[in-house]
N, C-alpha and C. Protein backbone atom coordinates (compact mmCIF):
# COMPACT_ATOMS: atom_id res chain seq x y z
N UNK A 1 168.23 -108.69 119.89
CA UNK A 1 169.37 -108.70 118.99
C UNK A 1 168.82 -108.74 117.57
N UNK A 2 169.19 -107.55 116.69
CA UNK A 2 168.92 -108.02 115.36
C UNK A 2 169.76 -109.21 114.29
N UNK A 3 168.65 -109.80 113.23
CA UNK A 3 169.84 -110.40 112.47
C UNK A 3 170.75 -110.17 111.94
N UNK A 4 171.35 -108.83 111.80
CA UNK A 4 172.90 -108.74 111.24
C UNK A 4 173.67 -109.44 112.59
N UNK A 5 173.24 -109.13 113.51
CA UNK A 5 174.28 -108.73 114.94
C UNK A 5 174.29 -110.49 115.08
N UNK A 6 172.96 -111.08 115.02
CA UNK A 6 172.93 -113.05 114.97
C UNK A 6 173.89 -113.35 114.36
N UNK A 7 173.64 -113.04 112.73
CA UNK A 7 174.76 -114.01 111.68
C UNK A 7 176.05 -113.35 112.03
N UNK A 8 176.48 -112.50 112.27
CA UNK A 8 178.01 -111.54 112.88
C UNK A 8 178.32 -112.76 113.81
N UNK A 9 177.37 -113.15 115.07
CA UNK A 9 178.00 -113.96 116.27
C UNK A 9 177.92 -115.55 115.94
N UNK A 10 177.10 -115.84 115.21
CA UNK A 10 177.48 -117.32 114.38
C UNK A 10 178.04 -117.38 113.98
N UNK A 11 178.95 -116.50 112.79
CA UNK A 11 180.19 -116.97 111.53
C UNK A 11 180.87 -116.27 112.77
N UNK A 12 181.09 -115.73 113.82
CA UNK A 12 182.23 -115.38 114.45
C UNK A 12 182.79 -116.51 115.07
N UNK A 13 181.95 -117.29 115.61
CA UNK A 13 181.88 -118.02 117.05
C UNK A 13 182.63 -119.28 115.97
N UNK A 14 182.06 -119.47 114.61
CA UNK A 14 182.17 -120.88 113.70
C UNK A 14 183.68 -120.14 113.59
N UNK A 15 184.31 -119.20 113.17
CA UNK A 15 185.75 -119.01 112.77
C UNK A 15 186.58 -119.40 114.03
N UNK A 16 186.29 -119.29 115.23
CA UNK A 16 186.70 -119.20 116.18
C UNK A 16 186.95 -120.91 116.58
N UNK A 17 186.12 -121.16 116.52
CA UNK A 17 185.67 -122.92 116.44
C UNK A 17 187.33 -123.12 115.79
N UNK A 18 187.04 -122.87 114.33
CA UNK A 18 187.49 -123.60 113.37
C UNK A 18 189.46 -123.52 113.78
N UNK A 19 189.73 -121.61 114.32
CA UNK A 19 191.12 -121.59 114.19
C UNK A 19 191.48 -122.49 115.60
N UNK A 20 190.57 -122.57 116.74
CA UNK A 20 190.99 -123.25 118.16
C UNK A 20 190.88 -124.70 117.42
N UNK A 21 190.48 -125.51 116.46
CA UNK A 21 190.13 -126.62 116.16
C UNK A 21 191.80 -126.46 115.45
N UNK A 22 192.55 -126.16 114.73
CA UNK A 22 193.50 -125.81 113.50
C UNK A 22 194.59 -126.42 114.34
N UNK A 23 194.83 -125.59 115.66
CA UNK A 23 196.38 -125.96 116.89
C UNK A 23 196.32 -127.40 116.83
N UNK A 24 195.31 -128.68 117.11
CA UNK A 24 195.25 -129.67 117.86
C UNK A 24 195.52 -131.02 116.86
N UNK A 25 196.21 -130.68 115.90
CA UNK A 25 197.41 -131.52 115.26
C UNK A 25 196.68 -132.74 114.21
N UNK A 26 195.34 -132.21 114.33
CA UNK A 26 194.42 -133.02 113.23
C UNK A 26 194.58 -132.42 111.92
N UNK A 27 194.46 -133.20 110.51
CA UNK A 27 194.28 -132.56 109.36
C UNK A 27 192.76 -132.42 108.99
N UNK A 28 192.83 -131.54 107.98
CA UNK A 28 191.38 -131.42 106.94
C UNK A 28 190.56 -132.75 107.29
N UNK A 29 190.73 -133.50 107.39
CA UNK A 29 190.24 -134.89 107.34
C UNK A 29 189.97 -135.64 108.40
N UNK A 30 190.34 -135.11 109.26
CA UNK A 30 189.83 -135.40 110.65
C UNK A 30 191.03 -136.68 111.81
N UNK A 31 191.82 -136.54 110.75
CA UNK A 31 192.54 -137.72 111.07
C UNK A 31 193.84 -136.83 111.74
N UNK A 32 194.76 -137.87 112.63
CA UNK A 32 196.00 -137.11 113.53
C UNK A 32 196.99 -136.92 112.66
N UNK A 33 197.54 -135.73 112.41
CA UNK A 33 199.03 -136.18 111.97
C UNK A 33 199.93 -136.25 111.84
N UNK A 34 200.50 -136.98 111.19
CA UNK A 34 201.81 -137.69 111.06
C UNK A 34 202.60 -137.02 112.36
N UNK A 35 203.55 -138.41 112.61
CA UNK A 35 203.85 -137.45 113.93
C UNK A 35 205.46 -137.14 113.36
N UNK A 36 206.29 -136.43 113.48
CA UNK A 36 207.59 -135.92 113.17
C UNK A 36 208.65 -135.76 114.13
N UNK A 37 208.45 -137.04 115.18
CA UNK A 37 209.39 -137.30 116.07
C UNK A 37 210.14 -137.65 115.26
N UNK A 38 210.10 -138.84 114.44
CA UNK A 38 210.64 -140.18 113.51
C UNK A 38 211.29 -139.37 112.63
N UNK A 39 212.80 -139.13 112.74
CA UNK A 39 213.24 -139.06 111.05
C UNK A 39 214.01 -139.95 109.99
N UNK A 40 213.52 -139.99 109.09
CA UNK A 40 213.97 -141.51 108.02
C UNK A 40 215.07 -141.57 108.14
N UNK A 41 215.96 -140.36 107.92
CA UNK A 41 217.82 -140.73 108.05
C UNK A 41 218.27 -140.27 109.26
N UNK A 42 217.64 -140.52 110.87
CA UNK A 42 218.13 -140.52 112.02
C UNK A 42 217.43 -141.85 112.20
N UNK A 43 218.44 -142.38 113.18
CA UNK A 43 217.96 -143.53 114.47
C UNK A 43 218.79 -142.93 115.73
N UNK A 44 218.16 -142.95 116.60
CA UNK A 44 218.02 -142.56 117.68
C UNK A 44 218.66 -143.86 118.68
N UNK A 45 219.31 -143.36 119.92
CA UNK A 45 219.33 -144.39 121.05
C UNK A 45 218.69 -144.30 121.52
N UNK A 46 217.10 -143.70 121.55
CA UNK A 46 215.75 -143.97 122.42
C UNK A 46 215.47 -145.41 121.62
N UNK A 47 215.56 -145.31 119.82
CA UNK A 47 215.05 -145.76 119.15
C UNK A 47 215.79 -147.38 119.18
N UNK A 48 217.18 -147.23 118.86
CA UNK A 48 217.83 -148.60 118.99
C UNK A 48 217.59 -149.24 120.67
N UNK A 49 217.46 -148.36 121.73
CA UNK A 49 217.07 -149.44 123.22
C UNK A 49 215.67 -150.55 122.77
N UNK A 50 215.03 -149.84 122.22
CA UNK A 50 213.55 -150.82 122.41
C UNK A 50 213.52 -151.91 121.25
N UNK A 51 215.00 -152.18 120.51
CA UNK A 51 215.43 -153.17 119.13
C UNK A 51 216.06 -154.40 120.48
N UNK A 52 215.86 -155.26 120.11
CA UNK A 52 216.90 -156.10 120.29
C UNK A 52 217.76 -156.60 119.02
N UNK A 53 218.78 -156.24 119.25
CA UNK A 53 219.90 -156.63 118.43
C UNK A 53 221.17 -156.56 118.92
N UNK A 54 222.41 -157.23 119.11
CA UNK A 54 223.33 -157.65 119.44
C UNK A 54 224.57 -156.63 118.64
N UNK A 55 224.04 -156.27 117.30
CA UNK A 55 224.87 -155.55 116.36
C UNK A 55 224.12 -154.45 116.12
N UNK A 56 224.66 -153.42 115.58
CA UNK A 56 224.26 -152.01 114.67
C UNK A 56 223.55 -152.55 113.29
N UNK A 57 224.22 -153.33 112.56
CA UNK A 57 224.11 -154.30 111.27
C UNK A 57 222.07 -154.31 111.67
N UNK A 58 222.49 -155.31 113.07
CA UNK A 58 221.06 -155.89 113.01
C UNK A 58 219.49 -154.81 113.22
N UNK A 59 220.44 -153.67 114.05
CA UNK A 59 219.47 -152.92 114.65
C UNK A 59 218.83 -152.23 113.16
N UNK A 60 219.66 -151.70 112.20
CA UNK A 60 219.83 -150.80 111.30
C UNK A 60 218.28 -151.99 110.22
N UNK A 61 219.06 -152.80 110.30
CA UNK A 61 218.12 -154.03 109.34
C UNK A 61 216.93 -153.59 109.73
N UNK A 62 216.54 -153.65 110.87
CA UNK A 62 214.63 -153.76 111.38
C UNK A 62 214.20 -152.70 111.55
N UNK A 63 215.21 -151.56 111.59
CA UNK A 63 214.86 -150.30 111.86
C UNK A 63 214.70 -149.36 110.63
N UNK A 64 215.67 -149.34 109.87
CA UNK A 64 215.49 -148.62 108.49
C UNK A 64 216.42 -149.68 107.53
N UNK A 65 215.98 -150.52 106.75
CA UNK A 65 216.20 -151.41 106.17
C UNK A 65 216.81 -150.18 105.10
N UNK A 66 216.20 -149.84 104.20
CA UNK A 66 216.15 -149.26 103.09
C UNK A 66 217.37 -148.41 103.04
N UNK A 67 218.41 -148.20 104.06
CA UNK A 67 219.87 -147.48 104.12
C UNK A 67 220.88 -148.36 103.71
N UNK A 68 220.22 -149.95 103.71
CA UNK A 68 221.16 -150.81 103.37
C UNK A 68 221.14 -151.28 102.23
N UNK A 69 220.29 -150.96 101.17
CA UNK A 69 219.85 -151.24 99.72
C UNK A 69 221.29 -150.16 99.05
N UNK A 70 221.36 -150.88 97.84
CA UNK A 70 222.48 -150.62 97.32
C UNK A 70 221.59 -149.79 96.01
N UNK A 71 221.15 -148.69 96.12
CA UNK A 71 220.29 -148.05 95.49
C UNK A 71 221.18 -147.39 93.79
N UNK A 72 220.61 -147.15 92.75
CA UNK A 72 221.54 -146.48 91.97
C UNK A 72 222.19 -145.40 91.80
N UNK A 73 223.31 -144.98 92.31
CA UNK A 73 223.26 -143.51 92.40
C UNK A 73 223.11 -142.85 90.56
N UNK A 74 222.38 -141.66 90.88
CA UNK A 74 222.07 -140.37 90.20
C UNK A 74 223.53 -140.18 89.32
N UNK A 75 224.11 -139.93 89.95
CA UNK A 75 225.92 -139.37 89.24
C UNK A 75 226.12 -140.65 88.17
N UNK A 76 226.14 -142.15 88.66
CA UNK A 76 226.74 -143.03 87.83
C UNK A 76 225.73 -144.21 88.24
N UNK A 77 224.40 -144.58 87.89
CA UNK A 77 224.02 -145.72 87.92
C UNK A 77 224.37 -147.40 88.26
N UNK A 78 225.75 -147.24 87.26
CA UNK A 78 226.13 -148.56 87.56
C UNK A 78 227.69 -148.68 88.39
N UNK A 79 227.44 -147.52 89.26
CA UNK A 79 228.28 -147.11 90.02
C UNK A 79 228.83 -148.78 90.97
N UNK A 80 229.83 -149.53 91.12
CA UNK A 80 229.71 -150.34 92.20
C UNK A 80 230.46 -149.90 93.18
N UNK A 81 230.05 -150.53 94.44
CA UNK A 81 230.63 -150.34 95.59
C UNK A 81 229.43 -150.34 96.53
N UNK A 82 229.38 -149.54 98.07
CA UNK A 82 228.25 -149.94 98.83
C UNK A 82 228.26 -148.35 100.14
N UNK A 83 227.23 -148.67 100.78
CA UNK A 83 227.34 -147.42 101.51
C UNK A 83 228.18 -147.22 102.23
N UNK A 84 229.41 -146.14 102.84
CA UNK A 84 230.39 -146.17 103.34
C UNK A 84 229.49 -145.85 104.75
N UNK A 85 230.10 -146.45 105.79
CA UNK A 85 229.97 -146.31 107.06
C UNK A 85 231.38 -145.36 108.31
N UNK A 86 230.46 -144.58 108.71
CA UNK A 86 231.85 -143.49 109.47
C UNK A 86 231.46 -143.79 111.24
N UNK A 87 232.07 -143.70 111.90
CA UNK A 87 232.01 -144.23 113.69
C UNK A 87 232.92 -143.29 113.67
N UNK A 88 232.10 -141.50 114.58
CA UNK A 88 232.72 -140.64 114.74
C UNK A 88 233.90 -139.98 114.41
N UNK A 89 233.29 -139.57 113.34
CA UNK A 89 234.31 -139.16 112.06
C UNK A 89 235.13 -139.96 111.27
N UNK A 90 235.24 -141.11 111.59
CA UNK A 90 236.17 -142.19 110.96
C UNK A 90 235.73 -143.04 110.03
N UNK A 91 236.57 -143.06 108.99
CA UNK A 91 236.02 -144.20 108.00
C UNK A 91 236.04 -145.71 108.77
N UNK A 92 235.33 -146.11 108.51
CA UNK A 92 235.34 -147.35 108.89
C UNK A 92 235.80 -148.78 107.52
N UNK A 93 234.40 -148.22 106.77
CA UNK A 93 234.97 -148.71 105.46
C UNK A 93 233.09 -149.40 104.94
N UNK A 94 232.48 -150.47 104.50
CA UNK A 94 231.81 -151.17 103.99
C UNK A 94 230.17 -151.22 105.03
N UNK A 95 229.53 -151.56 104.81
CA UNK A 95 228.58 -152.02 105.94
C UNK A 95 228.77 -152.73 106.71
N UNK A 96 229.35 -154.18 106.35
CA UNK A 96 230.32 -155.15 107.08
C UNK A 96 230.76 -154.75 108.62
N UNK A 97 230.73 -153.07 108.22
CA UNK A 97 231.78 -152.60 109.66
C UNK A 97 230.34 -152.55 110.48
N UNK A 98 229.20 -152.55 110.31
CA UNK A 98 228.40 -152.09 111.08
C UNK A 98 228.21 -153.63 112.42
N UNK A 99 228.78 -154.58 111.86
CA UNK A 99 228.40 -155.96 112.46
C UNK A 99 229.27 -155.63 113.90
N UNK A 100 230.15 -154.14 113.53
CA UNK A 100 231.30 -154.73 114.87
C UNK A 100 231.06 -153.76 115.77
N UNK A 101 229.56 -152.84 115.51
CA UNK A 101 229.40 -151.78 116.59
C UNK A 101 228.22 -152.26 117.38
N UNK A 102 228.36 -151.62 118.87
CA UNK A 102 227.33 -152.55 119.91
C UNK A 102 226.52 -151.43 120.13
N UNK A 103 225.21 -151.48 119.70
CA UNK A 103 223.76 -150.81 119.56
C UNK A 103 223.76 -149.92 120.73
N UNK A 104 224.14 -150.35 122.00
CA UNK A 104 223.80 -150.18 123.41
C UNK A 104 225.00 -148.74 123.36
N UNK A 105 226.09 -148.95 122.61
CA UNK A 105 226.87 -147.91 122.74
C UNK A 105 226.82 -146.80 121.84
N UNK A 106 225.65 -146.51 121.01
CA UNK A 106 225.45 -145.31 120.07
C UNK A 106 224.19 -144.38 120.49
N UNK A 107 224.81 -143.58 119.91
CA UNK A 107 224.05 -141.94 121.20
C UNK A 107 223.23 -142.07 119.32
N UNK A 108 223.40 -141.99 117.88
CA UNK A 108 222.94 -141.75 116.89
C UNK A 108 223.27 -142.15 115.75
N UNK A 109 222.68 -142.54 115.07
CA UNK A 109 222.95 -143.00 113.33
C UNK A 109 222.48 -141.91 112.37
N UNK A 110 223.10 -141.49 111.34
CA UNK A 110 222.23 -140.93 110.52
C UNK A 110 223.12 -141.57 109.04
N UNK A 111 222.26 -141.45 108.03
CA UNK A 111 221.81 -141.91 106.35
C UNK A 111 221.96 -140.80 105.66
N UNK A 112 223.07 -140.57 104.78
CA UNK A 112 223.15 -139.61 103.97
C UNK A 112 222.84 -139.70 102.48
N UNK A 113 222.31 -139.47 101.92
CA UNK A 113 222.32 -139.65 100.50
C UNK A 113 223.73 -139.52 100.14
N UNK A 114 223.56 -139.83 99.02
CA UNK A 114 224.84 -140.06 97.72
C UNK A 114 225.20 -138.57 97.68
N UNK A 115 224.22 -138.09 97.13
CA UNK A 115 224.59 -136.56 97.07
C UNK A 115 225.41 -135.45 98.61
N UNK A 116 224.02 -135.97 99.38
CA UNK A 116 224.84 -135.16 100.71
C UNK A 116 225.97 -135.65 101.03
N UNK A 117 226.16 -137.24 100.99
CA UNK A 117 227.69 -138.06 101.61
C UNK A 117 228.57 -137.62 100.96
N UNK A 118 228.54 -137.46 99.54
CA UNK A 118 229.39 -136.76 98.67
C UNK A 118 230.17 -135.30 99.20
N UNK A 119 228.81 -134.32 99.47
CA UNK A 119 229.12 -132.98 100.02
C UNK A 119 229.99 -132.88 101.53
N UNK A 120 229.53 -133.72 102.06
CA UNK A 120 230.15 -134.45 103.77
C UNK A 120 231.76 -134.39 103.53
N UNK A 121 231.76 -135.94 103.13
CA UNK A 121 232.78 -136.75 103.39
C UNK A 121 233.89 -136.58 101.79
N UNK A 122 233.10 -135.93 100.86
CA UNK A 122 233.78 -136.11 99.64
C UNK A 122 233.69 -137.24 98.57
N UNK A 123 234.50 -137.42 97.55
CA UNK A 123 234.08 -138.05 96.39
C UNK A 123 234.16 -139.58 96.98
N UNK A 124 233.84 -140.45 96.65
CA UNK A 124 233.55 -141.84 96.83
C UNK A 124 232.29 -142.15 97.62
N UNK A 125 231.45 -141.56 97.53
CA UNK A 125 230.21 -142.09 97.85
C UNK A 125 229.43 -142.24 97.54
N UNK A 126 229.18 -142.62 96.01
CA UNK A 126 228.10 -143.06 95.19
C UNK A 126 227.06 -144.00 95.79
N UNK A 127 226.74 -144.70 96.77
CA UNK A 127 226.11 -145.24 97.24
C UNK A 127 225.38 -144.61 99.04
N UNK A 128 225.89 -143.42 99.13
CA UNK A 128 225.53 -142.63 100.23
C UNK A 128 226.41 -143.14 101.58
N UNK A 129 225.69 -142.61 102.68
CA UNK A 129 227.00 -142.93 103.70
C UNK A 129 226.13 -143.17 105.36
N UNK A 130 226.63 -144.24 106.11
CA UNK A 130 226.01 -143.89 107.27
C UNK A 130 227.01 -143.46 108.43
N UNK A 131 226.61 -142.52 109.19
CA UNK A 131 227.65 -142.16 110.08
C UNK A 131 227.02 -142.31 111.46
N UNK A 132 227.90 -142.82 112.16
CA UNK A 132 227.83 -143.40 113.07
C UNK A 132 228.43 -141.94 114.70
N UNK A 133 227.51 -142.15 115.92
CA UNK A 133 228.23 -141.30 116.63
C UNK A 133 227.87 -142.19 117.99
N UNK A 134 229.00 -141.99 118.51
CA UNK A 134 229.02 -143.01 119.91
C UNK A 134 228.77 -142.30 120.85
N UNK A 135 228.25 -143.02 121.97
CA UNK A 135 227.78 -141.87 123.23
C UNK A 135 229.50 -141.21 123.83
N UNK A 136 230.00 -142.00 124.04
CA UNK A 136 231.79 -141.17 123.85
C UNK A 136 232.00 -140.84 122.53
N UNK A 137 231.69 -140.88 122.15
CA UNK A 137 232.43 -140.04 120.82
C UNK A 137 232.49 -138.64 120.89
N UNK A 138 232.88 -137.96 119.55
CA UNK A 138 233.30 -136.65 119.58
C UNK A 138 231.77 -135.70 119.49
């Protein structure tokens, strides 16, 4: 074999390496990543079974705390009021309402921003929105 035909089957064999190395979910760095089961404004009923909590309120607390922060909205800063909460399509009203839903009975939660809750549900949601969907629900 001459050396063109060598270095041809080394940088071939190394590209080859490199794109079969690319599929197997490691970065540049050698490290795994991130995995993208988890999304920040979903909770899951895989996710609320393995909580113990008695309430939605409680599950929501240990699970994504940060939906319950009364953040500033963008539109009006000193906007007051709090995140509106919906249980299959329905207003419910305050977070408060979340104390009266039973964890065991929700198929999904999701966290809307201010902006998207706005686009959703319409004007009054300066503080974003969580909506609630029950395994009966719609």
């Amino acid at each position: 074999m001459n050396i063109p035909s060598l270095s041809f089957c080394i940088l071939g064999s190394a590209a080859l390496a490199w794109a079969c190395g690319a599929g197997t979910g490691a970065t540049a760095t050698g490290r795994p990543a991130p995995s993208r089961s988890r999304s920040s404004n979903i909770i899951t009923a895989d996710e609320l079974s393995r909580v113990s909590a008695t309430s939605l309120d409680e599950a929501v607390r240990t699970l994504r705390p940060t939906w319950l922060r009364n953040s500033p909205s963008t539109i009006r800063p000193d906007a007051e009021g709090t995140v509106v909460v919906y249980q299959d399509r329905v207003r419910l009203g305050g977070l408060e309402s979340l104390r009266q839903i039973n964890p065991t009975q929700v198929k999904e939660v999701r966290y809307y921003a201010p902006s998207e809750a706005e686009a959703r549900f319409g004007p009054g949601h300066l503080h974003g929105a969580i909506e609630v969907t029950s395994i009966t629900g719609r």
